[in-house]
Protein backbone atom coordinates (compact mmCIF):
# COMPACT_ATOMS: atom_id res chain seq x y z
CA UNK A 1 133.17 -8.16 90.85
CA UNK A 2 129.76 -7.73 89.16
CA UNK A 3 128.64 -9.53 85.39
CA UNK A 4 130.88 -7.23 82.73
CA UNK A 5 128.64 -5.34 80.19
CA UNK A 6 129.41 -6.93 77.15
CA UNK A 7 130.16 -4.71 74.52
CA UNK A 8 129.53 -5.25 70.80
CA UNK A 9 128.65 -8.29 68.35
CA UNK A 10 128.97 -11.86 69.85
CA UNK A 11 130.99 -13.67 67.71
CA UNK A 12 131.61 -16.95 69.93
CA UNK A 13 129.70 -18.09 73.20
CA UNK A 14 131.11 -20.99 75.45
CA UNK A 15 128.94 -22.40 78.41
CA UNK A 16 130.85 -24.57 80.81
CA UNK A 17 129.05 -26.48 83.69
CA UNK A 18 130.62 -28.13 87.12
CA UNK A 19 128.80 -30.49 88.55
CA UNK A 20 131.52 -32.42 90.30
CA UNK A 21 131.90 -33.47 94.36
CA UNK A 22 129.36 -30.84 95.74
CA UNK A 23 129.95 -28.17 92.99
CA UNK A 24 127.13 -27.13 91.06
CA UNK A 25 128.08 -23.92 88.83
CA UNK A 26 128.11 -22.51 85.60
CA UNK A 27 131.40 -20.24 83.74
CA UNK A 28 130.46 -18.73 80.38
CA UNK A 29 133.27 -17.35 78.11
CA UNK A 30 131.91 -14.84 75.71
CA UNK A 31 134.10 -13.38 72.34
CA UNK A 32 132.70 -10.13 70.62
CA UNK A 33 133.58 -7.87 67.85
CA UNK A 34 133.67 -3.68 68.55
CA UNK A 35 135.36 -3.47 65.23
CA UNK A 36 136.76 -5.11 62.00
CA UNK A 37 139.27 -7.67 63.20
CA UNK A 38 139.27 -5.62 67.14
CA UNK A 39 138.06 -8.41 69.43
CA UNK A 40 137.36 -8.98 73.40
CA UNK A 41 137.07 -11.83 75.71
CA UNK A 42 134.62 -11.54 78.70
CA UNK A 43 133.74 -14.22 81.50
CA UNK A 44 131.23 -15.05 83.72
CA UNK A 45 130.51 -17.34 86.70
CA UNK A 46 127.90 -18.29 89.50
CA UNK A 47 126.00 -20.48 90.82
CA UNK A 48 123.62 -22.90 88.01
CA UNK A 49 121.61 -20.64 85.84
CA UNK A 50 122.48 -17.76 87.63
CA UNK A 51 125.88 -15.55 86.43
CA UNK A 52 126.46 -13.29 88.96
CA UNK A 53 130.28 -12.13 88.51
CA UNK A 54 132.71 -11.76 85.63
CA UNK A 55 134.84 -9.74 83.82
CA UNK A 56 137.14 -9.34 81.04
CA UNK A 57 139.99 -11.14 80.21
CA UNK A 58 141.60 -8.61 77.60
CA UNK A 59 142.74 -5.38 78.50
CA UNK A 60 142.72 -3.59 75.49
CA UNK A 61 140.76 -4.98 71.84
CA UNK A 62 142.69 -8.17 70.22
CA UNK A 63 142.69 -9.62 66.81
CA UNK A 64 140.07 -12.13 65.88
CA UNK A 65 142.12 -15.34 66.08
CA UNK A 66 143.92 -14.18 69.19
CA UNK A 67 140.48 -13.65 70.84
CA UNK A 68 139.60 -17.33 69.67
CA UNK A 69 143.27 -18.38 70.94
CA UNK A 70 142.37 -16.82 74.56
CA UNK A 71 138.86 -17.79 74.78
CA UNK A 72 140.50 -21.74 73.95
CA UNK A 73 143.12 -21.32 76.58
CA UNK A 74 140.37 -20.32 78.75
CA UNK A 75 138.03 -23.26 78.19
CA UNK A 76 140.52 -25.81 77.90
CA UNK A 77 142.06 -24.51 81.75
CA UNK A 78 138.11 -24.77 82.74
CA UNK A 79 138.20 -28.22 81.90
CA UNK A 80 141.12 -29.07 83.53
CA UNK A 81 140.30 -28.11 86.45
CA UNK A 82 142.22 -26.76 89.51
CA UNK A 83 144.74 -29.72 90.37
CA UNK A 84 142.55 -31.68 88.59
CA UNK A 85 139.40 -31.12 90.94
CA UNK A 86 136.14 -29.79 89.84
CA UNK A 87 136.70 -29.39 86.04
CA UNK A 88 134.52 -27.92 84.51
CA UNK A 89 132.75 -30.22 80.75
CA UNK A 90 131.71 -28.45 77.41
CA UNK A 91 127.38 -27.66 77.70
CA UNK A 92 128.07 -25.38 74.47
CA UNK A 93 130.45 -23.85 72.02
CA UNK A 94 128.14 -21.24 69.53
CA UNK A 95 130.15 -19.70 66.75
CA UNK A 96 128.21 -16.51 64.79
CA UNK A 97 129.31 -14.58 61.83
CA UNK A 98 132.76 -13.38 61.59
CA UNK A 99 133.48 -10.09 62.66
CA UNK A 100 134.96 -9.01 59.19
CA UNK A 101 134.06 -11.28 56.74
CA UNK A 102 136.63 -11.09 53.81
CA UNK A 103 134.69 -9.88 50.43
CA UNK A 104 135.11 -12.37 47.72
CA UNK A 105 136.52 -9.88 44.89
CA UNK A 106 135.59 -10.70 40.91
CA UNK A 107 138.24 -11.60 38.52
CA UNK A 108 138.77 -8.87 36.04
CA UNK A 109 137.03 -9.41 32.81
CA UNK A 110 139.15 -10.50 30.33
CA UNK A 111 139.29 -7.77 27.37
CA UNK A 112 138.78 -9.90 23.98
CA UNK A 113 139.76 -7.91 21.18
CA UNK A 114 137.94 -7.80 18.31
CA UNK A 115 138.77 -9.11 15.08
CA UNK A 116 136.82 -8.62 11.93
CA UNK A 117 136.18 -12.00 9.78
CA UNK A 118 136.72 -12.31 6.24
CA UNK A 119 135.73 -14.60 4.27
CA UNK A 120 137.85 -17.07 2.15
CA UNK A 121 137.13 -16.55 -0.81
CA UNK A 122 138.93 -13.14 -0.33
CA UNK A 123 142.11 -14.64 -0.41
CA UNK A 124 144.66 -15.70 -3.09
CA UNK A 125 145.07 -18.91 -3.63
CA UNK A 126 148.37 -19.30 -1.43
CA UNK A 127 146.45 -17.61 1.20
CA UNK A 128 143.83 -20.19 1.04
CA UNK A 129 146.71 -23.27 0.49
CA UNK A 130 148.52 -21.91 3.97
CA UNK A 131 145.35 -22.08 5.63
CA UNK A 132 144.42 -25.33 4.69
CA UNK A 133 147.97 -26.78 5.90
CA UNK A 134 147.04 -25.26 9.12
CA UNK A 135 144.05 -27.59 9.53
């Protein structure tokens, strides 16, 4: 099985590295964006600095967060290990822009209605009185 062709925006990139017993090799977990909230998960492995294989690990586009959720499941089974030989520590864990960042909307203006002004000395005297037991 050949490296995959990655296909669109990388939204997350996890580089694992085994080192252990006489293992020296390096698994990379890749998350990307085709469309607005329409996520993959791809893989790679080889030898140190070299990825020669891989593939994908969903088999049709995914949300964002269940892209995240596989790519963690994927990492965290890395690092377990198989039996708990070889596992596999963190080198990296790069997070980019969201796929669909969520637009910040503005409040609605609040409509103030006008009101004319008048002055006091328009009023009758009661007017005035009931305005000055107001303050």
């Amino acid at each position: 099985m050949p490296r995959p062709t990655i296909i669109g925006t990388v939204l997350r990139r996890i580089d694992l590295h085994c080192g252990a017993g006489a293992s020296n090799k390096d698994y990379r977990i890749t998350v990307t964006a085709v469309a607005a909230d329409s996520c993959r998960v791809y893989f790679e492995h080889g030898p140190a600095r070299r990825l020669q294989q891989g593939g994908e690990k969903t088999s049709a586009p995914v949300s964002e967060a269940e892209a995240m959720h596989i790519a963690d499941d994927l990492m965290h089974e890395k690092q377990r290990g198989k039996s708990g030989k070889d596992p596999y520590t963190l080198v990296s864990d790069q997070r980019f822009t969201s796929a669909a960042p969520t637009p910040r909307k503005k409040p609605a203006a609040k409509k103030i209605p006008h009101v004319s002004t008048i002055s006091t000395s328009t009023l009758t005297p009661a007017g005035r009185a009931l305005i000055n037991t107001l303050f």
